[in-house]
Protein backbone atom coordinates (compact mmCIF):
# COMPACT_ATOMS: atom_id res chain seq x y z
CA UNK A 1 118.78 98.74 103.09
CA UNK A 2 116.48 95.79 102.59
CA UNK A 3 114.07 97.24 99.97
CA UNK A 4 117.93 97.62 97.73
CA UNK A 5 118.32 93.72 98.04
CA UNK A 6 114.87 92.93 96.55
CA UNK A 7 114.50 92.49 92.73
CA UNK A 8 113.18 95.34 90.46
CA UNK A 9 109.97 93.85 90.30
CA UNK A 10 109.48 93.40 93.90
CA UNK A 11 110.69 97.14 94.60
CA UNK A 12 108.36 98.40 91.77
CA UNK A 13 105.46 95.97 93.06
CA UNK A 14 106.29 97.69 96.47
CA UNK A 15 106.03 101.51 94.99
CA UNK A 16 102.41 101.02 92.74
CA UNK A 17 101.33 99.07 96.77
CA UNK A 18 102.49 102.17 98.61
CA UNK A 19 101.22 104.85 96.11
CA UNK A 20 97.87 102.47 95.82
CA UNK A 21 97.68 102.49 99.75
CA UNK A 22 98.26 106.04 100.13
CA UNK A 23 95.20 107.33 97.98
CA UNK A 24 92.88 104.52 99.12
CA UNK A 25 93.28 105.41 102.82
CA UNK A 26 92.64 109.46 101.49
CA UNK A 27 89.76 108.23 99.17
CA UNK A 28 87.89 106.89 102.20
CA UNK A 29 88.73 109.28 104.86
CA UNK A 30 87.46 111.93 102.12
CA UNK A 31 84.13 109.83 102.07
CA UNK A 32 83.92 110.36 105.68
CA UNK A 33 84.59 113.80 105.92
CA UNK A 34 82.08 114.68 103.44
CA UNK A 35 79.49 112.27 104.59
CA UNK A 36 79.71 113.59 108.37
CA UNK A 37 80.95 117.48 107.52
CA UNK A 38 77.17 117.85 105.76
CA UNK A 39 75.71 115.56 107.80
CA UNK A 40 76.33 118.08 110.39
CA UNK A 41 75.20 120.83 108.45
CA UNK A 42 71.80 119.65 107.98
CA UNK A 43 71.55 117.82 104.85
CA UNK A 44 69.53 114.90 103.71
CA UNK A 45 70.56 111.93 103.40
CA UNK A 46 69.31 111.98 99.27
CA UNK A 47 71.72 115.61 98.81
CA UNK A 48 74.42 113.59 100.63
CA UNK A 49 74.12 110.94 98.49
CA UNK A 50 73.83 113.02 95.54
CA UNK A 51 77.47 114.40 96.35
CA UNK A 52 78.85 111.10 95.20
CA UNK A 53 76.54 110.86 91.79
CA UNK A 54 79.07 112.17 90.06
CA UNK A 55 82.17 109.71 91.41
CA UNK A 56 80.60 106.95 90.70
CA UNK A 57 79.40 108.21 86.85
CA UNK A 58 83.24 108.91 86.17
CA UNK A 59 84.17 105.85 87.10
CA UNK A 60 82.61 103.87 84.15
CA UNK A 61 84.19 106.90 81.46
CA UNK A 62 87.38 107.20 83.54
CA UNK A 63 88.67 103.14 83.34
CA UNK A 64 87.41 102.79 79.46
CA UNK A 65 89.71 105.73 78.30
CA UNK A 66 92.23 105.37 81.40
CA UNK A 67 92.65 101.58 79.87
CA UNK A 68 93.50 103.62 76.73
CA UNK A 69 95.52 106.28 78.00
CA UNK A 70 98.02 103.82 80.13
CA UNK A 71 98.38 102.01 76.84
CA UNK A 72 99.57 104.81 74.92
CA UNK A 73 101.12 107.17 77.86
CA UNK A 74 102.43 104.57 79.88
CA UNK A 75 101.10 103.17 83.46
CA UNK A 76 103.84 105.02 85.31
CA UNK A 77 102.12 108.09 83.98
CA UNK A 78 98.38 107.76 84.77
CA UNK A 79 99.42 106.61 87.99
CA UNK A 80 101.12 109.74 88.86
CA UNK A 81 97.85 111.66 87.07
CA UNK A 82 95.08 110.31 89.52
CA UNK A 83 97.71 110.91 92.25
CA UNK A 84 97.96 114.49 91.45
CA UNK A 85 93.92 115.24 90.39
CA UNK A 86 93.32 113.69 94.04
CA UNK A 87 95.39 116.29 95.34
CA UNK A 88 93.48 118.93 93.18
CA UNK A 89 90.70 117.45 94.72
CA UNK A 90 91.04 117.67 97.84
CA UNK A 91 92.60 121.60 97.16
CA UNK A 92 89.04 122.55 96.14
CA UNK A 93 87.49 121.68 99.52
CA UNK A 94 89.94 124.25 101.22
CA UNK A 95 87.92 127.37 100.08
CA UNK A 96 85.75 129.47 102.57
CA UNK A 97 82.79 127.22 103.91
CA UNK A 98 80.25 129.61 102.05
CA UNK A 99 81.64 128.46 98.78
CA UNK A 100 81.01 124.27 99.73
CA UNK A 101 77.59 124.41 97.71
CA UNK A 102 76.58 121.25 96.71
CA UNK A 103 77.51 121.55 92.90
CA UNK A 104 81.09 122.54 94.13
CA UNK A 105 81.42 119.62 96.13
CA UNK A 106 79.66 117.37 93.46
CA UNK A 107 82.31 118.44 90.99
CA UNK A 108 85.51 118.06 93.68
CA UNK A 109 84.16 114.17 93.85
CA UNK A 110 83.70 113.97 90.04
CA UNK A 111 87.27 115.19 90.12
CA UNK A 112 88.08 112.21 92.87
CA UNK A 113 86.43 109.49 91.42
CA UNK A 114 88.46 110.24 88.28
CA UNK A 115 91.53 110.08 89.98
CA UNK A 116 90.44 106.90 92.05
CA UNK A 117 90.09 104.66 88.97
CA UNK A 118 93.11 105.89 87.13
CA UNK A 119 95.04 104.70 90.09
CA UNK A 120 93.11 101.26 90.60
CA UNK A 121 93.63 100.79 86.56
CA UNK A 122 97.37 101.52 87.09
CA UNK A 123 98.22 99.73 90.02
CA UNK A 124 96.28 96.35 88.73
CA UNK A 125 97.74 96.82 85.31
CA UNK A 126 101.25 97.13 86.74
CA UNK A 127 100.95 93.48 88.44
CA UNK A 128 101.02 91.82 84.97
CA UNK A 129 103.88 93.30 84.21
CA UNK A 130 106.05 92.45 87.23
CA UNK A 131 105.40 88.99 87.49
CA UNK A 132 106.62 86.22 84.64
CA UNK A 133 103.75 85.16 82.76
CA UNK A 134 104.50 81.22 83.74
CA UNK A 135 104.17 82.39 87.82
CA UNK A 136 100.66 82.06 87.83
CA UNK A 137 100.28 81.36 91.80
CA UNK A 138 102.31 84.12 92.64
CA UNK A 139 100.35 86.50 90.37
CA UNK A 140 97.45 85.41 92.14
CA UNK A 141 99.00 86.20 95.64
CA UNK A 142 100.12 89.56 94.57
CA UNK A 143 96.82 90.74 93.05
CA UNK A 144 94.89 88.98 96.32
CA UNK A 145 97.23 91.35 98.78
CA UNK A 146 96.86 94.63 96.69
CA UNK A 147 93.19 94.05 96.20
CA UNK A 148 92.37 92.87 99.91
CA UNK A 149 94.75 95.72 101.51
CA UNK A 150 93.25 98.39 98.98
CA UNK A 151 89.34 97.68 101.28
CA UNK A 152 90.84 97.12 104.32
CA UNK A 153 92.93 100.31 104.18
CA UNK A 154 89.55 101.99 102.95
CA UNK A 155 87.76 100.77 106.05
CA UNK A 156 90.60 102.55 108.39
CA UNK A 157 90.01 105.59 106.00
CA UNK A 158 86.53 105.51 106.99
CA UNK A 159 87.81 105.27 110.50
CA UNK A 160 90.61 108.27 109.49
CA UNK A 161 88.26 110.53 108.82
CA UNK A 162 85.92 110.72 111.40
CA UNK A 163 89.09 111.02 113.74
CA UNK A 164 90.53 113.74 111.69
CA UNK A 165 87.09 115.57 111.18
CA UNK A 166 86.91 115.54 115.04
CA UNK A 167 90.43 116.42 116.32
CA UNK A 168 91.23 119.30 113.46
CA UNK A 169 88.48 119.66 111.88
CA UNK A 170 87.09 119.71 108.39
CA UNK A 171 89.32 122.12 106.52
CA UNK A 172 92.09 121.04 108.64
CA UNK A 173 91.72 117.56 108.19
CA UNK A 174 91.51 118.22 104.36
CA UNK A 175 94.96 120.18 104.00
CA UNK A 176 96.68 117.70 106.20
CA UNK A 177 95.38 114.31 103.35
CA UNK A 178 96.62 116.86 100.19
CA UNK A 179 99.78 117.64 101.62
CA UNK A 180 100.73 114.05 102.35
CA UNK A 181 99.51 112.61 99.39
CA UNK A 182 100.91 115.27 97.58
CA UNK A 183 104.77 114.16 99.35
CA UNK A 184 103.42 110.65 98.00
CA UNK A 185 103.24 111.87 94.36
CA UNK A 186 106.29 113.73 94.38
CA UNK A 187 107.96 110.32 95.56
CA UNK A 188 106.29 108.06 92.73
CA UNK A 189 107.37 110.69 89.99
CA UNK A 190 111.17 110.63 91.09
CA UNK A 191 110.84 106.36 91.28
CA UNK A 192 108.11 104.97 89.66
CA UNK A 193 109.81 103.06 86.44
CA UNK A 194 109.52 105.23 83.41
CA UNK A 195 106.82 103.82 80.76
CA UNK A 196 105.66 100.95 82.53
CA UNK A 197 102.85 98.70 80.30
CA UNK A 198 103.22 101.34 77.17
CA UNK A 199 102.41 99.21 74.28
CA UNK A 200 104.52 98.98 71.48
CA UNK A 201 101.99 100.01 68.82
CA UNK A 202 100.47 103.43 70.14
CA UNK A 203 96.11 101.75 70.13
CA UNK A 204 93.62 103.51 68.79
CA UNK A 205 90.81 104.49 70.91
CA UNK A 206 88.37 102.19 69.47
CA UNK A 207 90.58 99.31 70.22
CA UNK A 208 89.25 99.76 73.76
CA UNK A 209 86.20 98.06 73.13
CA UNK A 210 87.74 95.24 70.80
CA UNK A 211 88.21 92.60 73.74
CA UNK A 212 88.11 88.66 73.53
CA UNK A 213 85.52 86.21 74.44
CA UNK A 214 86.82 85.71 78.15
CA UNK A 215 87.58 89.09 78.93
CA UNK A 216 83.47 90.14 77.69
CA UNK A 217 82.41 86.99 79.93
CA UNK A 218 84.10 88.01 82.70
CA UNK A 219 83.49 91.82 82.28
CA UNK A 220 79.34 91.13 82.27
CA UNK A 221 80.12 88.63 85.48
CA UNK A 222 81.49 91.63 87.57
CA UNK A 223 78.99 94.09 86.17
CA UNK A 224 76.15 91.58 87.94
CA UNK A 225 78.30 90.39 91.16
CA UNK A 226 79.06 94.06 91.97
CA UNK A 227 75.79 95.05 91.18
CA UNK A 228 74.56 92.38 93.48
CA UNK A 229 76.65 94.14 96.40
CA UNK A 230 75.95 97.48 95.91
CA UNK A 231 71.99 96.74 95.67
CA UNK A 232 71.55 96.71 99.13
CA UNK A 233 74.71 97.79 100.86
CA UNK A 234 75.45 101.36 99.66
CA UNK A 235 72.10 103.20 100.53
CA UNK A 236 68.96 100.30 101.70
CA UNK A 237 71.45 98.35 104.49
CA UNK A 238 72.64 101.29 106.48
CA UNK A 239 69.02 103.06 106.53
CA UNK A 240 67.63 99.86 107.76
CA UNK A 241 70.54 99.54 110.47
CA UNK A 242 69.43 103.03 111.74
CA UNK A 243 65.37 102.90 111.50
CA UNK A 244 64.84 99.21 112.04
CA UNK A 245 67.26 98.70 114.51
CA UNK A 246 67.68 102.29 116.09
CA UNK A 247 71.75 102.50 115.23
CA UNK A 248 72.96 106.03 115.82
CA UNK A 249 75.37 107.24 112.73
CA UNK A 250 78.71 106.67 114.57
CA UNK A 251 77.18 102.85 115.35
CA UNK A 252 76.65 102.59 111.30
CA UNK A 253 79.56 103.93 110.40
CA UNK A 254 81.81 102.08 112.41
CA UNK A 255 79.99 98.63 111.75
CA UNK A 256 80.00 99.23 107.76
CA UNK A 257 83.62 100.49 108.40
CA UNK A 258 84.86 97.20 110.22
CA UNK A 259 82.87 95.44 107.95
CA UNK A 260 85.10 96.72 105.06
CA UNK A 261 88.10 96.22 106.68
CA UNK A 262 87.58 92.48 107.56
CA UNK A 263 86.58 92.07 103.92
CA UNK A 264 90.07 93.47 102.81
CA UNK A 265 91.40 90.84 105.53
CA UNK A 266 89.65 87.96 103.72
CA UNK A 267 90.77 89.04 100.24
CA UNK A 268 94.26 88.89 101.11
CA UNK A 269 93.51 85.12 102.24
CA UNK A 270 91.55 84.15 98.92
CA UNK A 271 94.10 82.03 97.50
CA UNK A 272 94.21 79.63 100.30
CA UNK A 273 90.65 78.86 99.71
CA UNK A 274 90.78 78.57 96.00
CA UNK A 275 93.41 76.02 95.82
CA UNK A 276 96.94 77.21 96.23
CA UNK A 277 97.65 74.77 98.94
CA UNK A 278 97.15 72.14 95.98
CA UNK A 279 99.07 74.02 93.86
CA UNK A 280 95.76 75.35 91.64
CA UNK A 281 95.03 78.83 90.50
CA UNK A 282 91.33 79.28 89.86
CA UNK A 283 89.83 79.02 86.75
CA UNK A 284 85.61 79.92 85.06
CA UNK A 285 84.71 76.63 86.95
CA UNK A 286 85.93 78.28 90.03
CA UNK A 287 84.15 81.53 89.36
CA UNK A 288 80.89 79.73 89.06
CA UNK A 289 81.10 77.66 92.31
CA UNK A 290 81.86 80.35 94.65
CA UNK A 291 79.61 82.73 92.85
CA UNK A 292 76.35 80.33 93.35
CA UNK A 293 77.85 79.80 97.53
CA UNK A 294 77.64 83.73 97.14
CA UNK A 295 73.99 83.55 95.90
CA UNK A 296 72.32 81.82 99.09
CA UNK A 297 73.38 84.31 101.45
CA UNK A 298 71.01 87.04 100.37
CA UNK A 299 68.24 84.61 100.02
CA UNK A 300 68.49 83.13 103.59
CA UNK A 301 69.28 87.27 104.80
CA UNK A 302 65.80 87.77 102.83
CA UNK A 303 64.05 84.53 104.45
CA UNK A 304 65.27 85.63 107.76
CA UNK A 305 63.50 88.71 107.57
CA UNK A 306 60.12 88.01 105.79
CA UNK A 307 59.56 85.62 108.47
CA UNK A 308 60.96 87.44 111.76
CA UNK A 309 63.56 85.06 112.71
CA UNK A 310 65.69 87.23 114.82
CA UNK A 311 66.05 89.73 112.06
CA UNK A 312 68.80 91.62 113.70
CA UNK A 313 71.12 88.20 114.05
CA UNK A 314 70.03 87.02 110.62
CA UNK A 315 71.45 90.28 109.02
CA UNK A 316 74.41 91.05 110.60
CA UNK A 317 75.56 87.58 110.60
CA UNK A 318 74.58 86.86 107.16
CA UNK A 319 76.69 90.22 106.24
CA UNK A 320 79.63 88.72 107.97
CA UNK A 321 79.56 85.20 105.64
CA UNK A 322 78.03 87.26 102.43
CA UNK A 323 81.23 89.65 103.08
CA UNK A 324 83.57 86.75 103.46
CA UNK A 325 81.88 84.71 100.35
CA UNK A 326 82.23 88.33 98.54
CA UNK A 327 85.72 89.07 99.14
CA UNK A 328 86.64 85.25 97.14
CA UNK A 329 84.45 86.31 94.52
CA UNK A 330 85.97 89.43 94.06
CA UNK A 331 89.60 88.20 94.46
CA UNK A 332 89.36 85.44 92.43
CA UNK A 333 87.69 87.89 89.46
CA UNK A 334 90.75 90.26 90.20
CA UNK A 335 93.04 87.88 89.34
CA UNK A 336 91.42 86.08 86.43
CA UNK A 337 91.18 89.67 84.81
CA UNK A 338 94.74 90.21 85.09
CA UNK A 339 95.40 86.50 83.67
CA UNK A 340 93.37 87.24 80.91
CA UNK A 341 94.66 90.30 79.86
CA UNK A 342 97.43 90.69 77.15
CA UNK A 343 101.09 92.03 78.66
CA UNK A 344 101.20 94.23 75.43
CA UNK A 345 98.73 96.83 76.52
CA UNK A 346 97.16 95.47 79.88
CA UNK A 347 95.79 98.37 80.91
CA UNK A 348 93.21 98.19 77.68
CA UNK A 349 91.92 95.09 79.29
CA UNK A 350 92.10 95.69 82.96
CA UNK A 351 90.34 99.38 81.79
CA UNK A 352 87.43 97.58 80.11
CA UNK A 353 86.93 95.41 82.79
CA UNK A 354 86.59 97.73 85.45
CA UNK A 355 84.56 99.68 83.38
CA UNK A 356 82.25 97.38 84.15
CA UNK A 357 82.47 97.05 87.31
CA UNK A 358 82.18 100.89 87.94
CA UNK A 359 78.53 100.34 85.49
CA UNK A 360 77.87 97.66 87.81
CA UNK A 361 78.13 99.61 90.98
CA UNK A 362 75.96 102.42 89.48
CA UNK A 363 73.51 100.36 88.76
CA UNK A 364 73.40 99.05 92.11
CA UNK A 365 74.09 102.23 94.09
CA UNK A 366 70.57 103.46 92.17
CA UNK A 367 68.62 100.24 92.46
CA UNK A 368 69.32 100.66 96.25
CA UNK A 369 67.92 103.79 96.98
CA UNK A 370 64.68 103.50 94.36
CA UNK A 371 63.92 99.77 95.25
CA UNK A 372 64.46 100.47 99.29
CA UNK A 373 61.88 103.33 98.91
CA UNK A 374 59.72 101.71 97.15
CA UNK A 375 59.70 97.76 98.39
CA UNK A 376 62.06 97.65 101.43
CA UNK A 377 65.18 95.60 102.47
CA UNK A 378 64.00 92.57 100.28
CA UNK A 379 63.32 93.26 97.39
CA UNK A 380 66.84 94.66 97.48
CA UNK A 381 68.38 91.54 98.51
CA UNK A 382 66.30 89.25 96.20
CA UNK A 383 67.42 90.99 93.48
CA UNK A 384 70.97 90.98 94.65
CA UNK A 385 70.24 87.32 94.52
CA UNK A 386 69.14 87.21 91.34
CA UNK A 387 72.26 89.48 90.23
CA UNK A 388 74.59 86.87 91.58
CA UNK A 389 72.92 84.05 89.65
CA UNK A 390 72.99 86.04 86.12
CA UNK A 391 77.22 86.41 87.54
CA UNK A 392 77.02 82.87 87.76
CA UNK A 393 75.74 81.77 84.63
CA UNK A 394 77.78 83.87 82.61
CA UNK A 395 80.63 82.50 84.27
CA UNK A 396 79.59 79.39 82.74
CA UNK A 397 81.06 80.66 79.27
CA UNK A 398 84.72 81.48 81.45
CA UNK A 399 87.55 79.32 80.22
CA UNK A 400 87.97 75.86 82.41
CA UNK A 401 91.97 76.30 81.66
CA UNK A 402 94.44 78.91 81.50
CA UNK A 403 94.59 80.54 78.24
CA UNK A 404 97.71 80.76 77.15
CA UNK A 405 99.79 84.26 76.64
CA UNK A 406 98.29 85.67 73.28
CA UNK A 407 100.84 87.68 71.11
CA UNK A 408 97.54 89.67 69.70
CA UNK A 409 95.49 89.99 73.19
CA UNK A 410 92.81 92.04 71.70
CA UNK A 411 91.71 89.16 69.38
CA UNK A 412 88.91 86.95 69.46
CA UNK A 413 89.93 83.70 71.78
């Protein structure tokens, strides 16, 4: 078989991709489901929303001590966890109907989002560790595809669901995601290689905060640049789609669902806009470019609008480059993460770092909703603006060179 005549490292990479794959495209189709099941069923848009409060809240707690728990358990391990939680997950929706109250469902996300960022944690903590240290360019490449795959395969979740929810419905759709992602799990536990990125000396939990100087830089970068996204995509964009520019739901969903998918597309690409062609993996002087390119998008989005110039061209098409713009930023962050971080231990790092980019996409999934409510479309996007800058500057304090491989990765650099 081909996949025998590849190199351990490539069949591993392969097996975190698949098992990565597998509970994105059930993370988004879940999304879906819920979104349009209680859509249907009367509620408002603020209880829908309030459904997910809980996913996103776990996300910051679940990659600090996940970053900890792959260090000491093993990344093999927590893999195989959020795997398995997403299964119990998706088990609780399959009671009676009656029993789908909204602190049920609430808690079945909380359950989700936990399992969503131990799997994220483990599958970008497992890169470092298949790829030697010197192969910089193909790290990059590798952590480009899993990342860009990972939101175009949510997209075609989004798309997943509201096929499923319509052809079997609900419940149905919901048994038929657990039992194939519970097939996937039972795969990775028979092949997944046995204590992948334990560290040699078990870390103690307050180790997880005891990062150096590039990691914190970068860390406070994605807080903002997510933050900057989430400010006016999650909850202000696709209200003003449907009451400024009369979209049904299905229009919405399938725009912000294409719209996901051709980011994923564009991640994939990053390195052949950063450099690789000249042989250059990006560095903090890279980070700061694209991320200021990134900033003038929502300005001229928020200039279209405050002066009327053909507001529903100015936003979609300014989506379109912001998305493509976002998707380098966000690739090129992915990689410089895993760079940064120390092979004894990654998953401390990586967990830290997206840690803050869960904090950051709080912040901005509540900014979006209060600051929509209270000041409309732009103040949302100015701030996303000013987000981006703060991203920016910090990146300013981002290494210009790649640091080299630190025997004690949790030192000060």
């Amino acid at each position: 078989m081909a996949l025998t005549r590849l190199s351990p490292e490539a069949r591993q990479y392969l097996l975190v991709t698949g098992n990565y794959w597998a509970f994105t495209l059930t993370d988004g189709a879940l999304r879906m489901l819920v979104v349009l099941y209680f859509h249907g069923l009367g509620y408002s848009p603020l209880a829908i929303a309030s459904l997910f409060l809980l996913y996103e809240i776990f996300g910051v707690v679940t990659n600090l001590v996940g970053g900890w728990l792959g260090a000491r358990l093993g990344l093999n391990r927590t893999m195989n966890i959020g795997l398995a939680l997403q299964v119990l997950a998706l088990a609780m929706l399959l009671v009676p109907p009656l029993w789908l109250t909204v602190p049920w469902v609430m808690a079945a996300q909380a359950l989700s989002g936990i399992a969503k960022d131990l799997n994220k944690m483990s599958a970008k903590s497992s890169i470092k560790l298949l790829v030697p240290g010197e192969a910089q360019g193909q790290l990059y490449q590798w952590v480009a595809l899993l990342t860009g795959s990972k939101n175009a395969l949510k997209g075609m979740g989004f798309c997943l669901g509201g096929a499923l929810l319509t052809l079997i419905g609900f419940q149905g759709a919901v048994l038929v995601m657990a039992l194939a992602l519970a097939l996937v799990w039972c795969v990775s536990l028979l092949t997944l290689k046995r204590d992948l990125g334990k560290a040699r000396n078990k870390p103690k939990f307050r180790e997880v905060f005891s990062k150096s100087r590039a990691i914190n830089y970068l860390s406070a970068a994605r807080l903002f640049l997510f933050g900057a996204r989430d400010v006016w995509f999650v909850v202000a964009l696709p209200v003003y789609l449907a009451s400024s520019f009369g979209w049904d739901h299905w229009s919405v969903g399938g725009f912000l669902a294409l719209w996901i998918i051709a980011y994923g597309v564009v991640q994939t690409q990053a390195p052949r806009f950063t450099g690789k062609r000249q042989g250059r993996v990006p560095d903090g002087r890279a980070a700061m470019g694209w991320a200021l390119a990134l900033a003038l998008m929502p300005a001229l989005i928020a200039l279209a609008l405050h002066y009327d110039l053909h507001p529903a061209i100015s936003l979609v098409g300014g989506l379109m480059v912001f998305g493509a713009l976002f998707a380098i930023n966000s690739s090129l962050h992915s990689y410089l993460i895993v760079s940064y971080a120390g092979a004894d231990g990654v998953s401390l790092d990586v967990g830290f770092y997206y840690m803050a980019n869960a904090l950051g996409r709080l912040l901005g999934t509540l900014l979006s909703g209060l600051v929509f409510q209270r000041y409309g479309l732009e103040a949302c996007l100015w701030i996303s603006t000013l987000f981006i800058l703060l991203a920016a500057l910090i990146s300013i304090g981002l290494p210009r060179h790649q640091p080299p491989v630190s025997s004690n990765p949790h030192g000060v650099s």
